[in-house]
PDB file of N, CA and C in Angstrom:
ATOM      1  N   UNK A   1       0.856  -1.172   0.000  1.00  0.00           N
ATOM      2  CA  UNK A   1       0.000   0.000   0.000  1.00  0.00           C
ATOM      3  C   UNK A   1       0.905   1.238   0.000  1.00  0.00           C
ATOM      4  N   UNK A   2       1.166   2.029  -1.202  1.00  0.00           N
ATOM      5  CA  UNK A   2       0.963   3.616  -1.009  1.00  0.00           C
ATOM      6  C   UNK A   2       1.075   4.134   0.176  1.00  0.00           C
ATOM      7  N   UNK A   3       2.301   5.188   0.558  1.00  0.00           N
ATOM      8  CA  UNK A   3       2.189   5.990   1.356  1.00  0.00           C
ATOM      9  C   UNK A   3       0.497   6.585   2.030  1.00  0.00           C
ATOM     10  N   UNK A   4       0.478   7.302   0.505  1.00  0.00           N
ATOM     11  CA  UNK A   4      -0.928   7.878   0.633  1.00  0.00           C
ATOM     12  C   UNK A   4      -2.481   6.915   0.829  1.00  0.00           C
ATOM     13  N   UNK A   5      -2.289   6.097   0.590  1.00  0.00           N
ATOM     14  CA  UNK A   5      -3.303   5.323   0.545  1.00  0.00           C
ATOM     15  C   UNK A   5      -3.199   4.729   2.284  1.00  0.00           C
ATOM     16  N   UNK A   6      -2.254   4.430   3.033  1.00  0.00           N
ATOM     17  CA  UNK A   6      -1.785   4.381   4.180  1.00  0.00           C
ATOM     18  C   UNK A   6      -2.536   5.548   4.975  1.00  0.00           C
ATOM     19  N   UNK A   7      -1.913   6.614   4.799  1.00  0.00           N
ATOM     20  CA  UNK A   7      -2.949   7.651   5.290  1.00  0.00           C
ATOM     21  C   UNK A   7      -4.169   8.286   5.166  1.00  0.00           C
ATOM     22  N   UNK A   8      -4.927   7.635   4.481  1.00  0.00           N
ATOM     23  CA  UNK A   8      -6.068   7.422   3.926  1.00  0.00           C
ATOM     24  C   UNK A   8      -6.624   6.561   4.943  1.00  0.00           C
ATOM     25  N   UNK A   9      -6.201   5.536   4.861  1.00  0.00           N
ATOM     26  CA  UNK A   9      -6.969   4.270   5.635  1.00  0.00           C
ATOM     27  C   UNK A   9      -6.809   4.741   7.288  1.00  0.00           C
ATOM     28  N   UNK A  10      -5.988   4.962   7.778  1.00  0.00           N
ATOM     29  CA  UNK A  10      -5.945   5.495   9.069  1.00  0.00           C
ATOM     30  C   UNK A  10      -6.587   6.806   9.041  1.00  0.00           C
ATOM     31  N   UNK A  11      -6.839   7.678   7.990  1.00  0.00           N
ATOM     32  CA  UNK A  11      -8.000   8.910   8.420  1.00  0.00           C
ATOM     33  C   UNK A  11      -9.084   8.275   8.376  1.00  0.00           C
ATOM     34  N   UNK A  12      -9.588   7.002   7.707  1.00  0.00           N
ATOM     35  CA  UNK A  12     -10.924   6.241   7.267  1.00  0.00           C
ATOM     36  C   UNK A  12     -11.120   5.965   9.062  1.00  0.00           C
ATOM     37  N   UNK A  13     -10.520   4.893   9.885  1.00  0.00           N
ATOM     38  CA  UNK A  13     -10.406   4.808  11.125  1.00  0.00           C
ATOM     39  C   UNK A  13     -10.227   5.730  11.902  1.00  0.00           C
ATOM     40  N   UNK A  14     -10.220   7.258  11.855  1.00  0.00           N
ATOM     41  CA  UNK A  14     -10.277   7.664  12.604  1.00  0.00           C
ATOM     42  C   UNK A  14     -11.483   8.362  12.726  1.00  0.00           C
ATOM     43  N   UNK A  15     -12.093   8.573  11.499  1.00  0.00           N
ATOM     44  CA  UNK A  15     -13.694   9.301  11.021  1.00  0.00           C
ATOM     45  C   UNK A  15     -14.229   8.055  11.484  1.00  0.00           C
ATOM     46  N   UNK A  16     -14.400   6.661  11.884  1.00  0.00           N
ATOM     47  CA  UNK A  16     -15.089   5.484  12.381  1.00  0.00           C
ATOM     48  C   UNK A  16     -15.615   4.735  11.683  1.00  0.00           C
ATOM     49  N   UNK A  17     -14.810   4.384  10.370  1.00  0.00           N
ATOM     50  CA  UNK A  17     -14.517   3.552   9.313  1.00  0.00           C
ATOM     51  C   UNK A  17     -15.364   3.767   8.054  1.00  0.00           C
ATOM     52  N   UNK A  18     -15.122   2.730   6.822  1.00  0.00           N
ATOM     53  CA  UNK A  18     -15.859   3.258   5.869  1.00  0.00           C
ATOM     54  C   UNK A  18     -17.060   3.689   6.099  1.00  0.00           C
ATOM     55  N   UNK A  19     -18.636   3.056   6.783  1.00  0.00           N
ATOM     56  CA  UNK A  19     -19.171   3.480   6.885  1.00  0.00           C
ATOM     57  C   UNK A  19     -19.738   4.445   7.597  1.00  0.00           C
ATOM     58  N   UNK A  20     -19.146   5.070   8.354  1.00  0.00           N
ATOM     59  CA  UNK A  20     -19.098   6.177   9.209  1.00  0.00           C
ATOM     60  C   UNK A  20     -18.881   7.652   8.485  1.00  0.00           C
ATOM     61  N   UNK A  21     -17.753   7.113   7.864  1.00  0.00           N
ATOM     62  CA  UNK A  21     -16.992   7.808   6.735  1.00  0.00           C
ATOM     63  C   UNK A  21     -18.247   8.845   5.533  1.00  0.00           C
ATOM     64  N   UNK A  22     -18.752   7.409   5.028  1.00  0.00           N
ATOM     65  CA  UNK A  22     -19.430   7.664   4.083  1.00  0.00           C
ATOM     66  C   UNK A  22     -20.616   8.324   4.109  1.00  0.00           C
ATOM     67  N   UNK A  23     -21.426   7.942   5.721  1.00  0.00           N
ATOM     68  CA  UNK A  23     -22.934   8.314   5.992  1.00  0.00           C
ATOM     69  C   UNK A  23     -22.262   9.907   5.821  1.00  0.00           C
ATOM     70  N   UNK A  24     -21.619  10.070   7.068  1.00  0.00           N
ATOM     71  CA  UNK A  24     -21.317  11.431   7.492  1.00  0.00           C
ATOM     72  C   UNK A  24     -20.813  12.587   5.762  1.00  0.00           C
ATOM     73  N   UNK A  25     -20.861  12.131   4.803  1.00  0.00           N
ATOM     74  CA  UNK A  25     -19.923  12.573   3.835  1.00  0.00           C
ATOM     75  C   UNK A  25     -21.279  12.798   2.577  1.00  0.00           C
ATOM     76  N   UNK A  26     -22.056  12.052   3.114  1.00  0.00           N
ATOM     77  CA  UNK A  26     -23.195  11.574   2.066  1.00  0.00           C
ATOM     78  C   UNK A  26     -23.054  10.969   0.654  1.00  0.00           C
ATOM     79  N   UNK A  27     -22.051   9.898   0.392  1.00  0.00           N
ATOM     80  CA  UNK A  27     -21.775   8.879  -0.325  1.00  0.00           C
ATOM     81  C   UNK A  27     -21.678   7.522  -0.223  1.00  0.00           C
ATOM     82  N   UNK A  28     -21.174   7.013  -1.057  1.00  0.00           N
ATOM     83  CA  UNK A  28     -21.333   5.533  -1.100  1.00  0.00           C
ATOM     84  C   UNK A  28     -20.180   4.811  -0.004  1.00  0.00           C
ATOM     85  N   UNK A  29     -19.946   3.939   0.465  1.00  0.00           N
ATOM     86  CA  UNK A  29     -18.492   3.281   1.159  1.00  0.00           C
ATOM     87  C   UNK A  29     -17.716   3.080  -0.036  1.00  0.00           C
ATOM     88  N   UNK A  30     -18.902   2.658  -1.327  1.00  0.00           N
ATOM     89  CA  UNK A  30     -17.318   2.588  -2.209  1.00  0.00           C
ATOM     90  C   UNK A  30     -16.900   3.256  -3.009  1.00  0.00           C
ATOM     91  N   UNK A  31     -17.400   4.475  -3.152  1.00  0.00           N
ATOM     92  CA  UNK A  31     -16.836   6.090  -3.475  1.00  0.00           C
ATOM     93  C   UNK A  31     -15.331   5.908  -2.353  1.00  0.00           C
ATOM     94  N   UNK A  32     -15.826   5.860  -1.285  1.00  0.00           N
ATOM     95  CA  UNK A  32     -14.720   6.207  -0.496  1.00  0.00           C
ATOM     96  C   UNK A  32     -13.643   5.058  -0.293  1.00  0.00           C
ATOM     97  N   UNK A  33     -13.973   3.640  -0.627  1.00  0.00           N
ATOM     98  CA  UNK A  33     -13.002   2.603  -0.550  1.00  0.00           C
ATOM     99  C   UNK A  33     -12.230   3.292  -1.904  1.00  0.00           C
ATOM    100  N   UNK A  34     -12.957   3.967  -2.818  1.00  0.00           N
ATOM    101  CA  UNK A  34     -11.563   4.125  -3.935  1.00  0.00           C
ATOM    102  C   UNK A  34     -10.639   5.282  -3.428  1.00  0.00           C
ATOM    103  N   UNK A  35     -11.368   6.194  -1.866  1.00  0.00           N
ATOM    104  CA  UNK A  35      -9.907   7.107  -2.337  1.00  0.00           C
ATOM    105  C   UNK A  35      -9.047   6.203  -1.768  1.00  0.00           C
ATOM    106  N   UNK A  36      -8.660   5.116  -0.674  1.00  0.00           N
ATOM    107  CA  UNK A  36      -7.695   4.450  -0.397  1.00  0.00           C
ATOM    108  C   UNK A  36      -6.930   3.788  -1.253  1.00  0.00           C
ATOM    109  N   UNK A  37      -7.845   3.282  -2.319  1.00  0.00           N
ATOM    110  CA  UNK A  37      -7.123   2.686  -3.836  1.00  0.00           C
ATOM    111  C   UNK A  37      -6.406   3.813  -4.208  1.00  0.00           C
ATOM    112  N   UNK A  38      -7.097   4.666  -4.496  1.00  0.00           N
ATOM    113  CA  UNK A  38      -6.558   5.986  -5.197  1.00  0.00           C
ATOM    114  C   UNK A  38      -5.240   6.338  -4.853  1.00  0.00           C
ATOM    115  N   UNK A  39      -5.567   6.727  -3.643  1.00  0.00           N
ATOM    116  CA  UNK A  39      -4.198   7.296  -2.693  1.00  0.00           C
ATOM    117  C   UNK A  39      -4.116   8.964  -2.943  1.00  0.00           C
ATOM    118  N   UNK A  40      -5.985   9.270  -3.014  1.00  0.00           N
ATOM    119  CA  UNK A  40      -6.397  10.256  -3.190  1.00  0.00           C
ATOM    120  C   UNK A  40      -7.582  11.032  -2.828  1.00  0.00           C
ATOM    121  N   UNK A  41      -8.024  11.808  -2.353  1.00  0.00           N
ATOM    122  CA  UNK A  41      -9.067  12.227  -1.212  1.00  0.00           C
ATOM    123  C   UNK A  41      -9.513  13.524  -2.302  1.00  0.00           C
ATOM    124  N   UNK A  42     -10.735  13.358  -3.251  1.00  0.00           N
ATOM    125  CA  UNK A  42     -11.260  14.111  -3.751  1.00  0.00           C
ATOM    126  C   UNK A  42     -10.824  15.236  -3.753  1.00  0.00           C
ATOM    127  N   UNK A  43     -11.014  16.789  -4.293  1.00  0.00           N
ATOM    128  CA  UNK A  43     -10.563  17.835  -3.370  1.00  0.00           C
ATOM    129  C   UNK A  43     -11.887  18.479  -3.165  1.00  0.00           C
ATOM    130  N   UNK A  44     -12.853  17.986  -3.516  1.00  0.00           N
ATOM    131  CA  UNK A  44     -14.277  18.908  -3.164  1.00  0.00           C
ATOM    132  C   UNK A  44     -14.915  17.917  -1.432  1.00  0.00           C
ATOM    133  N   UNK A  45     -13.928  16.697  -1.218  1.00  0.00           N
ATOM    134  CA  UNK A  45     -14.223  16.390  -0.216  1.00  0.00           C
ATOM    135  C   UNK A  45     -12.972  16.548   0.957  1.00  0.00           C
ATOM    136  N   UNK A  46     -12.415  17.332   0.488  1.00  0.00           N
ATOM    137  CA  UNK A  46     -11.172  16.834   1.648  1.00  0.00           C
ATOM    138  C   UNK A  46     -11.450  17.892   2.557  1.00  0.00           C
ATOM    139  N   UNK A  47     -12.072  19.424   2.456  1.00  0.00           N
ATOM    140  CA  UNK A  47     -12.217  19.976   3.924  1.00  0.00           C
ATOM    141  C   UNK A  47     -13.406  19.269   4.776  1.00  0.00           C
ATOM    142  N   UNK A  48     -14.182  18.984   4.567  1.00  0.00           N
ATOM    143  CA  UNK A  48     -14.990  17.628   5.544  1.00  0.00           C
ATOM    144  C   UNK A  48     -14.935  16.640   5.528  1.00  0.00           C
ATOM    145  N   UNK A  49     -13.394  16.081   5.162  1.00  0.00           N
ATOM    146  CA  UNK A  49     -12.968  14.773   6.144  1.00  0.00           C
ATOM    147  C   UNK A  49     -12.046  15.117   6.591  1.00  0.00           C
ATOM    148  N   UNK A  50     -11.160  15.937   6.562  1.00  0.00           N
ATOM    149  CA  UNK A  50     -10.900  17.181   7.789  1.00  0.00           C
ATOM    150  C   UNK A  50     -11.429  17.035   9.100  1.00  0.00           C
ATOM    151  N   UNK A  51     -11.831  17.621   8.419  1.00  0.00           N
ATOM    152  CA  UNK A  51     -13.170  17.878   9.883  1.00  0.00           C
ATOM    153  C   UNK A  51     -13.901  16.851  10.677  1.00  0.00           C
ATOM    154  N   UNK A  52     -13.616  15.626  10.039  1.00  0.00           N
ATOM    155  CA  UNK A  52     -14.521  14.392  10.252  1.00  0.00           C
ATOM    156  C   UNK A  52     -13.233  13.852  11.011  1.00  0.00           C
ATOM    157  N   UNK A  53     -11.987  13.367  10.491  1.00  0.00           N
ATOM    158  CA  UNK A  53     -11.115  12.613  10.661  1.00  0.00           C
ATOM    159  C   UNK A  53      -9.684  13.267  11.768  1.00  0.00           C
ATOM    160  N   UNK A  54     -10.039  14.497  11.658  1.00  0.00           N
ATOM    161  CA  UNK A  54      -8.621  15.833  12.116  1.00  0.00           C
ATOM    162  C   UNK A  54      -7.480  15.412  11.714  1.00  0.00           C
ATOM    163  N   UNK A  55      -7.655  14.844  10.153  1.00  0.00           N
ATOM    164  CA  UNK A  55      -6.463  14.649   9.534  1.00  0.00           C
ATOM    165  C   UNK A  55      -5.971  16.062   8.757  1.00  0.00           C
ATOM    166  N   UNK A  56      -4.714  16.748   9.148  1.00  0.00           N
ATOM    167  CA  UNK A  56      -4.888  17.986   8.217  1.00  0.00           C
ATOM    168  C   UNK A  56      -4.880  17.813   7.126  1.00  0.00           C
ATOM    169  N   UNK A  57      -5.739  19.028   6.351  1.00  0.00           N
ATOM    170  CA  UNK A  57      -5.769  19.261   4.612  1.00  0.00           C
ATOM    171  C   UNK A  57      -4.367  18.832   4.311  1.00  0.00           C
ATOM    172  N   UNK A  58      -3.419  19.740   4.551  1.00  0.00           N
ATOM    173  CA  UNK A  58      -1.820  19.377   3.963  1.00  0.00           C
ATOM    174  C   UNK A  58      -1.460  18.552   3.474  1.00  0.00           C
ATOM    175  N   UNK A  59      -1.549  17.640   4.763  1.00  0.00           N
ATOM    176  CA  UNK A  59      -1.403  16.319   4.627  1.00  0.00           C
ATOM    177  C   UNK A  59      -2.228  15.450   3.614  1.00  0.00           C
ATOM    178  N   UNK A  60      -3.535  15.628   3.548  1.00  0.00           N
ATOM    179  CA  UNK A  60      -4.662  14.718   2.730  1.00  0.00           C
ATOM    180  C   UNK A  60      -3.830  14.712   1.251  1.00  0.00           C
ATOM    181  N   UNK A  61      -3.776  16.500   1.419  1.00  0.00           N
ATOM    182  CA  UNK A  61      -3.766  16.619  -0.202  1.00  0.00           C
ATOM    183  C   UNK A  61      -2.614  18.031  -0.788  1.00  0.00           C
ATOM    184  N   UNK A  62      -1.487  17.386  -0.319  1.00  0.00           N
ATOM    185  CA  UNK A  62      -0.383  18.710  -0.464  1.00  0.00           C
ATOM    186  C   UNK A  62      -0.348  19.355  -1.491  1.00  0.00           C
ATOM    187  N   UNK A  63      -0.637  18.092  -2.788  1.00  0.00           N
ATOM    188  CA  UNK A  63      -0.796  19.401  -4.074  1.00  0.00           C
ATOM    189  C   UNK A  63      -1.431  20.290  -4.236  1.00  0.00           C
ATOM    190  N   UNK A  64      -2.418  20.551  -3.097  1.00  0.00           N
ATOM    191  CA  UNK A  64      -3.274  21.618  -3.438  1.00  0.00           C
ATOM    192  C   UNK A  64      -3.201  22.613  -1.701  1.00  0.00           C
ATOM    193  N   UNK A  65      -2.947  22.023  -0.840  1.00  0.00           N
ATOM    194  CA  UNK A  65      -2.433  23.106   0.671  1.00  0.00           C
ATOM    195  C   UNK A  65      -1.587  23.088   0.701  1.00  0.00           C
ATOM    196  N   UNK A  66      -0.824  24.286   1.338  1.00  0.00           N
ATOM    197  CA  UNK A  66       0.451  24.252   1.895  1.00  0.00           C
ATOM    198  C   UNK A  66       0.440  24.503   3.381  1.00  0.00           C
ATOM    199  N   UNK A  67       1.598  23.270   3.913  1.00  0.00           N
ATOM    200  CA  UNK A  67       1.589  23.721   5.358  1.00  0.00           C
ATOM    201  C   UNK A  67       2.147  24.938   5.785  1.00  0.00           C
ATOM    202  N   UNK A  68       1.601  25.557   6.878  1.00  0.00           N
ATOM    203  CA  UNK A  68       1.889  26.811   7.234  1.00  0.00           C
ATOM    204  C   UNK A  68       3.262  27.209   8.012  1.00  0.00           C
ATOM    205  N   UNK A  69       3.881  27.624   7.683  1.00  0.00           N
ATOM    206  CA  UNK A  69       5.326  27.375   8.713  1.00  0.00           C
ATOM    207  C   UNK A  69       5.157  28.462  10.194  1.00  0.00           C
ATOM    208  N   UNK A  70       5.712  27.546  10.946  1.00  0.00           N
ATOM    209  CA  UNK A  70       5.091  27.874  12.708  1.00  0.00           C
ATOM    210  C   UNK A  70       5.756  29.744  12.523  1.00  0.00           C
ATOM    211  N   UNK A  71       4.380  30.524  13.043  1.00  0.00           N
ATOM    212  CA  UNK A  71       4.586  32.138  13.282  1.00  0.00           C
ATOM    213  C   UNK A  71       4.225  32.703  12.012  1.00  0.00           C
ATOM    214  N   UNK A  72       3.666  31.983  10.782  1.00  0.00           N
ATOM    215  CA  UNK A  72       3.164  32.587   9.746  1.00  0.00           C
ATOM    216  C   UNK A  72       1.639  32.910  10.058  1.00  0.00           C
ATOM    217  N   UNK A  73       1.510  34.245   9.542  1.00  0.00           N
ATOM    218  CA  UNK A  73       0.130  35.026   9.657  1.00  0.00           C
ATOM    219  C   UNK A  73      -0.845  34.134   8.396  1.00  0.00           C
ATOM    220  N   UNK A  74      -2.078  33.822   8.651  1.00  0.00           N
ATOM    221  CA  UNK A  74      -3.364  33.261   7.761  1.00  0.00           C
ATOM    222  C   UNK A  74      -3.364  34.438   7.011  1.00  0.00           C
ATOM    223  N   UNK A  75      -3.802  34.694   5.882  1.00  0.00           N
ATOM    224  CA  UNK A  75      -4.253  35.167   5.083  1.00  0.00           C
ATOM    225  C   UNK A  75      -5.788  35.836   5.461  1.00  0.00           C
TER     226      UNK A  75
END
């Protein structure tokens, strides 16, 4: 398994598994069993499994956040 797909599956367990995942998300379990295949977390879903999982964005999906370096002002 993929780095990413690794961290996928442990954000899946921490949101309280696929189907937990999925109710809360309003999709299928196997929409979401593919982002673990994938080794890819939608990007129209990744700020609410965020929020679901407290896996940071960054992390989900770096090509598109950047982590903030410690004492940098938010925008």
């Amino acid at each position: 398994m993929s780095p990413e797909s690794e961290l996928i599956q442990q954000a899946i367990e921490a949101g309280g598994g696929i189907g937990a995942v999925a109710k809360a998300l309003e999709m299928t379990e196997e929409g979401v069993r593919l982002w673990r295949v994938r080794g890819q977390v939608p990007s129209k879903h990744v700020v609410a499994f965020e929020g679901l999982t407290g896996v940071p964005r960054e992390r989900l999906r770096p090509d598109l956040y950047r982590a903030q370096t410690a004492g940098a002002k938010a925008a």
